[in-house]
Structures are given as C-alpha cells and as structure tokens.
PDB file of N, CA and C in Angstrom:
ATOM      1  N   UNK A   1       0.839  -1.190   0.000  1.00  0.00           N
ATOM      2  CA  UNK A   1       0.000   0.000   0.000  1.00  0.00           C
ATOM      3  C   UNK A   1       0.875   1.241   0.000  1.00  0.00           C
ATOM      4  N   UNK A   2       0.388   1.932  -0.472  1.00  0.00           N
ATOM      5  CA  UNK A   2       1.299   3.732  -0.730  1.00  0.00           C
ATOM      6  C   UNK A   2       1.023   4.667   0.628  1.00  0.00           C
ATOM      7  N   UNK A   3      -0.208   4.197   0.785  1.00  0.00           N
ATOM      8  CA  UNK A   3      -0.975   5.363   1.892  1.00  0.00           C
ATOM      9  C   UNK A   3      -0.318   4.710   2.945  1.00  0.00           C
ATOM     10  N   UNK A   4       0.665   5.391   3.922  1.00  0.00           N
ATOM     11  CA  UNK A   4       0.573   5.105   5.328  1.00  0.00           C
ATOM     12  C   UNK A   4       0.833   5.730   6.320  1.00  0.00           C
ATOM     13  N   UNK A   5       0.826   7.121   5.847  1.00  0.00           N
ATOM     14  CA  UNK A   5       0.807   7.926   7.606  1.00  0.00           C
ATOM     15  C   UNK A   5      -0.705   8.953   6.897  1.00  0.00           C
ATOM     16  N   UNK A   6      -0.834   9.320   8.368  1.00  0.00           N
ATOM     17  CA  UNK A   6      -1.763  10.197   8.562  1.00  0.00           C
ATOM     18  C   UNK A   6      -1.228  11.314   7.844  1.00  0.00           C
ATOM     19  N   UNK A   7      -0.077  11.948   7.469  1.00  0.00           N
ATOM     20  CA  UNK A   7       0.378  13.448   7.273  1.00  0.00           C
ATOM     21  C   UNK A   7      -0.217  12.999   5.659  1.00  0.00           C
ATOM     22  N   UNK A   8       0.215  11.976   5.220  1.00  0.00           N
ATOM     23  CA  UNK A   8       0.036  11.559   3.443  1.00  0.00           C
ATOM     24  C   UNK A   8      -1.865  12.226   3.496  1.00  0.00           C
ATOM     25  N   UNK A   9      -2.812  11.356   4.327  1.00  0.00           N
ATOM     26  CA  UNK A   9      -4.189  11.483   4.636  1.00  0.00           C
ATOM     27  C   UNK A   9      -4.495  12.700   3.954  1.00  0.00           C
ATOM     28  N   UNK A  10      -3.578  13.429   5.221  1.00  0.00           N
ATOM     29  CA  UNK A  10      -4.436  14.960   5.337  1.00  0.00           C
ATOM     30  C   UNK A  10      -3.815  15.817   3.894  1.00  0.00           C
ATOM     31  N   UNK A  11      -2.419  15.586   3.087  1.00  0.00           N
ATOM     32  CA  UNK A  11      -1.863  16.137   2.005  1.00  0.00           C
ATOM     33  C   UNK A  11      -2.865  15.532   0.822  1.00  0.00           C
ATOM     34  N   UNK A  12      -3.215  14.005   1.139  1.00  0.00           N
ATOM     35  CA  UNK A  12      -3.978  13.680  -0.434  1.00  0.00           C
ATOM     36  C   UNK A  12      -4.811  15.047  -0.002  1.00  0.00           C
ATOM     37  N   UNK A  13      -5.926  14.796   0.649  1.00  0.00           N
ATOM     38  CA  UNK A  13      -7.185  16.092   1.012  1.00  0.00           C
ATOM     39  C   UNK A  13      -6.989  16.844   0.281  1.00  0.00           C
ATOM     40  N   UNK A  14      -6.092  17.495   1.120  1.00  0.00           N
ATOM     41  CA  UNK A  14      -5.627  19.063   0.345  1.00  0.00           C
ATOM     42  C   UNK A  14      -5.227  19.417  -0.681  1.00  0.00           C
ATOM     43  N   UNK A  15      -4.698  18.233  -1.404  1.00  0.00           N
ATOM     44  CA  UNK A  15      -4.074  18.780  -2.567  1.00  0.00           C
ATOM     45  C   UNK A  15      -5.488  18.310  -3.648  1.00  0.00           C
ATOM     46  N   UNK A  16      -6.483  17.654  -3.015  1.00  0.00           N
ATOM     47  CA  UNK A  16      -8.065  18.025  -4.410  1.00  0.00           C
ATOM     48  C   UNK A  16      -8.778  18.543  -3.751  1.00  0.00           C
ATOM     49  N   UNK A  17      -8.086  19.480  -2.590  1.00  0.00           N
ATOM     50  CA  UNK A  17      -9.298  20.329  -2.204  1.00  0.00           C
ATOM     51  C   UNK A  17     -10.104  19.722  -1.799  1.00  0.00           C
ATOM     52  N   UNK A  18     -10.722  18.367  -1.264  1.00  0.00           N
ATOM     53  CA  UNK A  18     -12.174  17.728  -0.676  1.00  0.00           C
ATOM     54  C   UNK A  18     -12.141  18.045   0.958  1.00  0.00           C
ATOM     55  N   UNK A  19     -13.166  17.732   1.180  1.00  0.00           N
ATOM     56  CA  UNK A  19     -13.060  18.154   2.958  1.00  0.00           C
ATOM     57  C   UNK A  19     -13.418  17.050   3.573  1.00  0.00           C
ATOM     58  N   UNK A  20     -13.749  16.512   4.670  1.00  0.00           N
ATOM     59  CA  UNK A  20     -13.551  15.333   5.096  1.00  0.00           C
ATOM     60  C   UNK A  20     -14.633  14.871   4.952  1.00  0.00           C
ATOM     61  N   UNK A  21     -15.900  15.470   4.441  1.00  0.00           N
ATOM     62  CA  UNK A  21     -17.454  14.390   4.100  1.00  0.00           C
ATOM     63  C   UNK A  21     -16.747  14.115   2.502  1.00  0.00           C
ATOM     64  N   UNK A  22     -15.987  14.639   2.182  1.00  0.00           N
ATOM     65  CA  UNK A  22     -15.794  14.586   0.488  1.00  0.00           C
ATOM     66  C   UNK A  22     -14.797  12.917   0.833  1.00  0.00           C
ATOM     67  N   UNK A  23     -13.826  13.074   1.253  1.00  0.00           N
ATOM     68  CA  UNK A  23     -12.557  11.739   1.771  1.00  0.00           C
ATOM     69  C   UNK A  23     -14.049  10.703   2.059  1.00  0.00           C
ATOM     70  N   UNK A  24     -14.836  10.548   3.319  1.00  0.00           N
ATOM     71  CA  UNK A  24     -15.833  10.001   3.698  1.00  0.00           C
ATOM     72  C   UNK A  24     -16.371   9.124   2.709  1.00  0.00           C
ATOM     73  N   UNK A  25     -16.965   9.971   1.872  1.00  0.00           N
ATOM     74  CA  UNK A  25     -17.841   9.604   0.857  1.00  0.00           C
ATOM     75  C   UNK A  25     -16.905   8.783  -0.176  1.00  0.00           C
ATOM     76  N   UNK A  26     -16.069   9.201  -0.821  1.00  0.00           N
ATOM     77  CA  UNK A  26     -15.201   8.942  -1.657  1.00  0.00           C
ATOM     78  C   UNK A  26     -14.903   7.167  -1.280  1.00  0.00           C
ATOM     79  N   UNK A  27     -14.944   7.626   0.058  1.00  0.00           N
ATOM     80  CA  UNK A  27     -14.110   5.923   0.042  1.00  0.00           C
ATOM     81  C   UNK A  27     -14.803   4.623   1.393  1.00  0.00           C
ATOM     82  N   UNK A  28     -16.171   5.494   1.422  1.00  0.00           N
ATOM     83  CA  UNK A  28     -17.383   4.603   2.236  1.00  0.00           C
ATOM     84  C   UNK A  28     -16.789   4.455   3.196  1.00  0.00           C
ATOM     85  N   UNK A  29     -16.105   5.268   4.111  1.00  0.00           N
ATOM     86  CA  UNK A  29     -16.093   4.986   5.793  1.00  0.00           C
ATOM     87  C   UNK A  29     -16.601   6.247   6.180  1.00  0.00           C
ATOM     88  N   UNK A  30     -17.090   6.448   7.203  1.00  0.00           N
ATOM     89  CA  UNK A  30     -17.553   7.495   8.152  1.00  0.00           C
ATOM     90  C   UNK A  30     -16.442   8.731   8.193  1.00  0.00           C
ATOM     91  N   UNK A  31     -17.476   9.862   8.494  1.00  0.00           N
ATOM     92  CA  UNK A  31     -16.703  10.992   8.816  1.00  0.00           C
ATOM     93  C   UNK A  31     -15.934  11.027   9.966  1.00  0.00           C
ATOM     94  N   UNK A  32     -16.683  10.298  10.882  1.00  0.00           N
ATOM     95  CA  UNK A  32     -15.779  10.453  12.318  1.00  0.00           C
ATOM     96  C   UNK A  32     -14.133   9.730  12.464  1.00  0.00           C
ATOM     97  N   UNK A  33     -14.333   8.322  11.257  1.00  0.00           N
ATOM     98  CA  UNK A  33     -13.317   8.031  10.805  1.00  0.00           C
ATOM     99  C   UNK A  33     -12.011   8.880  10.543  1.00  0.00           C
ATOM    100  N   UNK A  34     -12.525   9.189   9.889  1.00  0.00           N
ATOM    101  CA  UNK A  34     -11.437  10.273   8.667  1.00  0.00           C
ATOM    102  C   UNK A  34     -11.214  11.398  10.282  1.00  0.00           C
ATOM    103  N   UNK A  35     -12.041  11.784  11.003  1.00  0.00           N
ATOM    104  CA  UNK A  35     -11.644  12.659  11.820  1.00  0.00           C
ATOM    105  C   UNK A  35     -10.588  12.536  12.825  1.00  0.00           C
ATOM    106  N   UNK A  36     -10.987  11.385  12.932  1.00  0.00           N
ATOM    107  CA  UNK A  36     -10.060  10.562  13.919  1.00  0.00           C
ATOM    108  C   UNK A  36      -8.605  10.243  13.351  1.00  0.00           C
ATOM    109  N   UNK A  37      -8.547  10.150  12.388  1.00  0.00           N
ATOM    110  CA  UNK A  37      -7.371   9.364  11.547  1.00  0.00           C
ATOM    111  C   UNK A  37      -6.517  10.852  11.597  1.00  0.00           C
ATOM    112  N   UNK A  38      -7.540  12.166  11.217  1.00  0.00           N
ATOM    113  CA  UNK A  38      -6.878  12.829  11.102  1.00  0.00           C
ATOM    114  C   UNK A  38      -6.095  13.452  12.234  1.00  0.00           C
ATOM    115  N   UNK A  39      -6.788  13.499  13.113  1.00  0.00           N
ATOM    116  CA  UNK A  39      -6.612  13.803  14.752  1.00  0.00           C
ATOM    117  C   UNK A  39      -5.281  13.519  15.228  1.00  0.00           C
ATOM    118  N   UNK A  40      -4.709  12.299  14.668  1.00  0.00           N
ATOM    119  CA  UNK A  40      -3.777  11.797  15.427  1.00  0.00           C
ATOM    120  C   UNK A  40      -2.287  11.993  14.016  1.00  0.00           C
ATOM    121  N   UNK A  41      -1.133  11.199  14.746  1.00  0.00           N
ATOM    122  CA  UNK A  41       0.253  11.871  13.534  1.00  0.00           C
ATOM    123  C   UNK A  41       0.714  10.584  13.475  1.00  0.00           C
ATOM    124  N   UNK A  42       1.445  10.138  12.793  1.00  0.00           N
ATOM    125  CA  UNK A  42       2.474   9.091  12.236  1.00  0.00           C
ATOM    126  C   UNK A  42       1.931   7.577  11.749  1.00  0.00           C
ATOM    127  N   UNK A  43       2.274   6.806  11.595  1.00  0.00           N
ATOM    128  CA  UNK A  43       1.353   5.554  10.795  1.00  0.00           C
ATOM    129  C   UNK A  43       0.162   5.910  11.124  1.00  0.00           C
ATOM    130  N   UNK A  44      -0.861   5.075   9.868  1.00  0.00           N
ATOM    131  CA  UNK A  44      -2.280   4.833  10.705  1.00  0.00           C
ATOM    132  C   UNK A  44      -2.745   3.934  10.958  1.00  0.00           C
ATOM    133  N   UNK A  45      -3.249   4.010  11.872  1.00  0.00           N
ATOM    134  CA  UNK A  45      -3.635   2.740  12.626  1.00  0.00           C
ATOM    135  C   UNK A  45      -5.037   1.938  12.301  1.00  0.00           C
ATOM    136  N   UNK A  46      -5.275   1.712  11.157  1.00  0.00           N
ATOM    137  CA  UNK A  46      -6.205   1.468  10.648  1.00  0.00           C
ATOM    138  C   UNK A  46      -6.537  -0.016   9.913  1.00  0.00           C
ATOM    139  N   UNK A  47      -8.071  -0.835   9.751  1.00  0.00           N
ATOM    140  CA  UNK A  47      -8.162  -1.871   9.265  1.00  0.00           C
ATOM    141  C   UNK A  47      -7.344  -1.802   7.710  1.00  0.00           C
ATOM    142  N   UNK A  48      -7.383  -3.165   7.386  1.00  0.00           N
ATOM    143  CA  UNK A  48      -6.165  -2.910   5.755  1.00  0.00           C
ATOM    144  C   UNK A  48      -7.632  -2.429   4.932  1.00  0.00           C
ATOM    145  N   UNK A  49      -8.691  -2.965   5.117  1.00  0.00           N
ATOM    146  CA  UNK A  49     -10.020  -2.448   4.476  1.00  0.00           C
ATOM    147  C   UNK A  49     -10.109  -1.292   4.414  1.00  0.00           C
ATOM    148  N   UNK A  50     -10.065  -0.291   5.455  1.00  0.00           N
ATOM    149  CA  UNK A  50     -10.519   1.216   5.592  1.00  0.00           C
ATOM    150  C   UNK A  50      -9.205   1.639   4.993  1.00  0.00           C
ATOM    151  N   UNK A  51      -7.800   1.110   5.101  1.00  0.00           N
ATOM    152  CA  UNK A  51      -6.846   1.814   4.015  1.00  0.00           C
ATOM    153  C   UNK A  51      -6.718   1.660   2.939  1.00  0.00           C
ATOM    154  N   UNK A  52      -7.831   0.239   2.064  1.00  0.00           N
ATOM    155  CA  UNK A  52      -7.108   0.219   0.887  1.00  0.00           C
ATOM    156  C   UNK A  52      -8.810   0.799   0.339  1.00  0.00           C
ATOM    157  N   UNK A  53      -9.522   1.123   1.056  1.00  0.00           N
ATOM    158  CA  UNK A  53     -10.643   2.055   0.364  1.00  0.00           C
ATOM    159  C   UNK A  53     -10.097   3.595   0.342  1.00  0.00           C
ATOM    160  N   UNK A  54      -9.782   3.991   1.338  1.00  0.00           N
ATOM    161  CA  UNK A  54      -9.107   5.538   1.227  1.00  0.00           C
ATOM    162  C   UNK A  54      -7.988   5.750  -0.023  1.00  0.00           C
ATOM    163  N   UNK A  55      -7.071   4.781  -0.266  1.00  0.00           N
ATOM    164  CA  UNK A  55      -5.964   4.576  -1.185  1.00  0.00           C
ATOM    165  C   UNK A  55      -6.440   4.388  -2.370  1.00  0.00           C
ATOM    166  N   UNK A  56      -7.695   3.725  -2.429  1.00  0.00           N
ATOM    167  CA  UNK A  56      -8.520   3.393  -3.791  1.00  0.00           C
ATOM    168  C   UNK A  56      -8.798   4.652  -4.412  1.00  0.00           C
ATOM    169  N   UNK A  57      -9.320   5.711  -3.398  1.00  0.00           N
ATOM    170  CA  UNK A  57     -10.747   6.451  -3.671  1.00  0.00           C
ATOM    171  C   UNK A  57      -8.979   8.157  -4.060  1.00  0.00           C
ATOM    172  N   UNK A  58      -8.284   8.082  -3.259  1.00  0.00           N
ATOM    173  CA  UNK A  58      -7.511   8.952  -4.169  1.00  0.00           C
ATOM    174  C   UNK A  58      -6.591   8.766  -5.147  1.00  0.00           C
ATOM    175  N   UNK A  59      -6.494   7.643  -4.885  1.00  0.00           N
ATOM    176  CA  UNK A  59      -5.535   7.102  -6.442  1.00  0.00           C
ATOM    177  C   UNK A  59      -6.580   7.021  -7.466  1.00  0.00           C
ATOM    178  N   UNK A  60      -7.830   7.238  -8.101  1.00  0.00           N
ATOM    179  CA  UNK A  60      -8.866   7.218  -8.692  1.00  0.00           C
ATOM    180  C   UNK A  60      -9.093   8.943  -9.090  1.00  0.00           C
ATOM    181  N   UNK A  61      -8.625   9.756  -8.096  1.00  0.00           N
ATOM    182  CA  UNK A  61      -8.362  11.768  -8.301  1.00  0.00           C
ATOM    183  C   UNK A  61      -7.226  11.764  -8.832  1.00  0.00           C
ATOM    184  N   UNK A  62      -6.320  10.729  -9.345  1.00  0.00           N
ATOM    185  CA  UNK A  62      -4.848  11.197  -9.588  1.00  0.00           C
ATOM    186  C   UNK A  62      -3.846  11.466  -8.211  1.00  0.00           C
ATOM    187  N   UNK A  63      -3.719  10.622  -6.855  1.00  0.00           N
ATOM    188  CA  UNK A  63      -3.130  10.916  -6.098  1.00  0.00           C
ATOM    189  C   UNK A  63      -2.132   9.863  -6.144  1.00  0.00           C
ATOM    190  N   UNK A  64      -1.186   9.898  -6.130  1.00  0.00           N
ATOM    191  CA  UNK A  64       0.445   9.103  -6.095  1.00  0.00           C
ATOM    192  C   UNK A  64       0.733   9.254  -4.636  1.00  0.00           C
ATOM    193  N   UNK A  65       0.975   8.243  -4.080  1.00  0.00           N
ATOM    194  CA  UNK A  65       1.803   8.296  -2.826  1.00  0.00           C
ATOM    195  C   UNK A  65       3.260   8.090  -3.341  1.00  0.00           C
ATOM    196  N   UNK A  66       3.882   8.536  -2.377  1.00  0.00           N
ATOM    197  CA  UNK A  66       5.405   9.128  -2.334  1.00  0.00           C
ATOM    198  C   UNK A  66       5.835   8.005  -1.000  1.00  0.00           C
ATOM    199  N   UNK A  67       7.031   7.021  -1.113  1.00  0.00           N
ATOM    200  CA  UNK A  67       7.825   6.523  -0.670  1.00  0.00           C
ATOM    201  C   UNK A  67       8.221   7.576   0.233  1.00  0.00           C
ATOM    202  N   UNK A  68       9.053   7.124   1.108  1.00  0.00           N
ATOM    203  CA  UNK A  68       9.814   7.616   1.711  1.00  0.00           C
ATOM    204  C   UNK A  68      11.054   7.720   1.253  1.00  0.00           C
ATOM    205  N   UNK A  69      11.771   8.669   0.886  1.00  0.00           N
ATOM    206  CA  UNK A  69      12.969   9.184   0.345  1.00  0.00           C
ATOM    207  C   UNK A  69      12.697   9.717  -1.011  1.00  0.00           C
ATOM    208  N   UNK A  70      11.613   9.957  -1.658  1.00  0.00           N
ATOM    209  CA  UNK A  70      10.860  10.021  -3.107  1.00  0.00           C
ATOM    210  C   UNK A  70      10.140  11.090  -2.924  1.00  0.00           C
ATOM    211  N   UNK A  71       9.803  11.944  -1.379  1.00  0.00           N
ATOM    212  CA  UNK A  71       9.843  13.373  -1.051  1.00  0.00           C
ATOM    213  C   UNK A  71      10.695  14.298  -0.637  1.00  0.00           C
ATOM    214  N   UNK A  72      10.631  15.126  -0.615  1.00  0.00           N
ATOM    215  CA  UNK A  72      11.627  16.234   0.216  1.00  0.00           C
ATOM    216  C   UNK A  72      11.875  15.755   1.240  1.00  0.00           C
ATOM    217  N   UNK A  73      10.954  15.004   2.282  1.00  0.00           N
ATOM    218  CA  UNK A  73      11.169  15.134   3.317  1.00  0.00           C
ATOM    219  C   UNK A  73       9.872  13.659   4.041  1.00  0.00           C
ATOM    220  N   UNK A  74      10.883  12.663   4.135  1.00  0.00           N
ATOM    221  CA  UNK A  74       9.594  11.193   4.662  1.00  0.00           C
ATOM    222  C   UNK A  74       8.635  11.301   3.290  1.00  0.00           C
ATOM    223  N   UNK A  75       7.481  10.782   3.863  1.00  0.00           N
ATOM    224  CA  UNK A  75       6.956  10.308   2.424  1.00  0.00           C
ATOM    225  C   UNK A  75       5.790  11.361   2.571  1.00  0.00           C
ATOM    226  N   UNK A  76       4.774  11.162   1.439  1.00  0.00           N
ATOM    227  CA  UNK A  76       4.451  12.528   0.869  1.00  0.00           C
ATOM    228  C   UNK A  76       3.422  12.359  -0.256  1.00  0.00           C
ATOM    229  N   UNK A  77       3.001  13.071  -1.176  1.00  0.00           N
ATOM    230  CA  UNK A  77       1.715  12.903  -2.424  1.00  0.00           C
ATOM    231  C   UNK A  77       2.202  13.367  -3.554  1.00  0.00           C
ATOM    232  N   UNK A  78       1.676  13.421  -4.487  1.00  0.00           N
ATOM    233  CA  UNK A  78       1.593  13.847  -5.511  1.00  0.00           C
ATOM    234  C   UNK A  78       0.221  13.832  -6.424  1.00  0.00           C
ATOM    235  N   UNK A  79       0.437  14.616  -7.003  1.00  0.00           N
ATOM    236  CA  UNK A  79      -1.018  15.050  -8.370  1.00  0.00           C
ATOM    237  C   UNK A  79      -0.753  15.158  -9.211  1.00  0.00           C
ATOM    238  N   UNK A  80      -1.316  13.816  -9.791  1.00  0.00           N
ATOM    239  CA  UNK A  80      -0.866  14.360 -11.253  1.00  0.00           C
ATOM    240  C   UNK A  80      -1.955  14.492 -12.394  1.00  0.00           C
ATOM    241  N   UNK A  81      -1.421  14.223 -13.140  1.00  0.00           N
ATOM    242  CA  UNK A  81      -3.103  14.669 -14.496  1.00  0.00           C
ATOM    243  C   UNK A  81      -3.982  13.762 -14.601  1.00  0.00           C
ATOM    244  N   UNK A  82      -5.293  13.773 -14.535  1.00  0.00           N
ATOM    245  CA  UNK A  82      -6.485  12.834 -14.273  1.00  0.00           C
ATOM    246  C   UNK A  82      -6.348  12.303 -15.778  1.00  0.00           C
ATOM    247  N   UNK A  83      -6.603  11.113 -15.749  1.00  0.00           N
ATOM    248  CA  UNK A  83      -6.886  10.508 -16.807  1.00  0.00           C
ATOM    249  C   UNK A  83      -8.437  10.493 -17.479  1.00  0.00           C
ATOM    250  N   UNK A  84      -8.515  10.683 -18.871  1.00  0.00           N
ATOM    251  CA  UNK A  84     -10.122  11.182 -18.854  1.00  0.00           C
ATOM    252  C   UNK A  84     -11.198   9.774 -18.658  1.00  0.00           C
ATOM    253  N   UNK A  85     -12.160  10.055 -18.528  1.00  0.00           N
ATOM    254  CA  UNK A  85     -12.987   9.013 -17.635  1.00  0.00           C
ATOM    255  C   UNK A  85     -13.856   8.368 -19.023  1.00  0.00           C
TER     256      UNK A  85
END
C-alpha cells in the first residue's frame, strides 16, 4: 500500500481540495473516521479495508503516494493529471 501515515491522509485532502465528508464519501467509511485518523500523527492505525478504500478512492483523483525518500522530506503525495474518464 502507498498510503501510510496520517500526514500523506491529510496532504492527499488538500491537494483536491475535498473536505472530510468529500474523503468520507469517496471511500465509504464514516466521517468520524477520517476525523479521527486525522486527529492523530504518524502511521495509521487502521483496518487494511478502511486503508485500501481511502488509497482506492484517491488514487482514482490522480493521487500518487510518495515513498519515503521520493519526497523532500519522509513520504508525501503527488497530483498528477487525471486521466479522462
């Protein structure tokens, strides 16, 4: 899996602009989920289900997770050009 800290979480977000009913929806777990996930810092501590739906639902916006050493700095996102649908 690409997705695995919370900081990646909150950078996919931000970088398509969704807010956390948008993450929610996107990838069928609860808001309080995503709140929680966000709440806290470093791995997440999460079922492999609820990560490989979150990982699904932004790799599907064009979100790339970033390795560690493949960012500036630990690991990290990227955006790149949506493929047309």
């Amino acid at each position: 899996m690409g997705l695995k800290t919370v900081e990646q979480l909150r950078e996919a977000r931000a970088a398509l602009g969704w807010t956390q009913a948008q993450v929610a929806m996107a990838a069928g777990v609860s808001v309080p989920t995503i709140k929680r996930l966000e709440g806290a810092s470093g791995g997440l501590a999460i079922r492999l289900e609820t990560l490989s739906r979150l990982e699904s639902a932004f790799v599907a916006e064009g979100i790339t997770f970033l390795e560690d050493g493949q960012a500036a700095v630990g690991f990290g996102v990227s955006l790149g050009v949506l493929k047309p649908k």
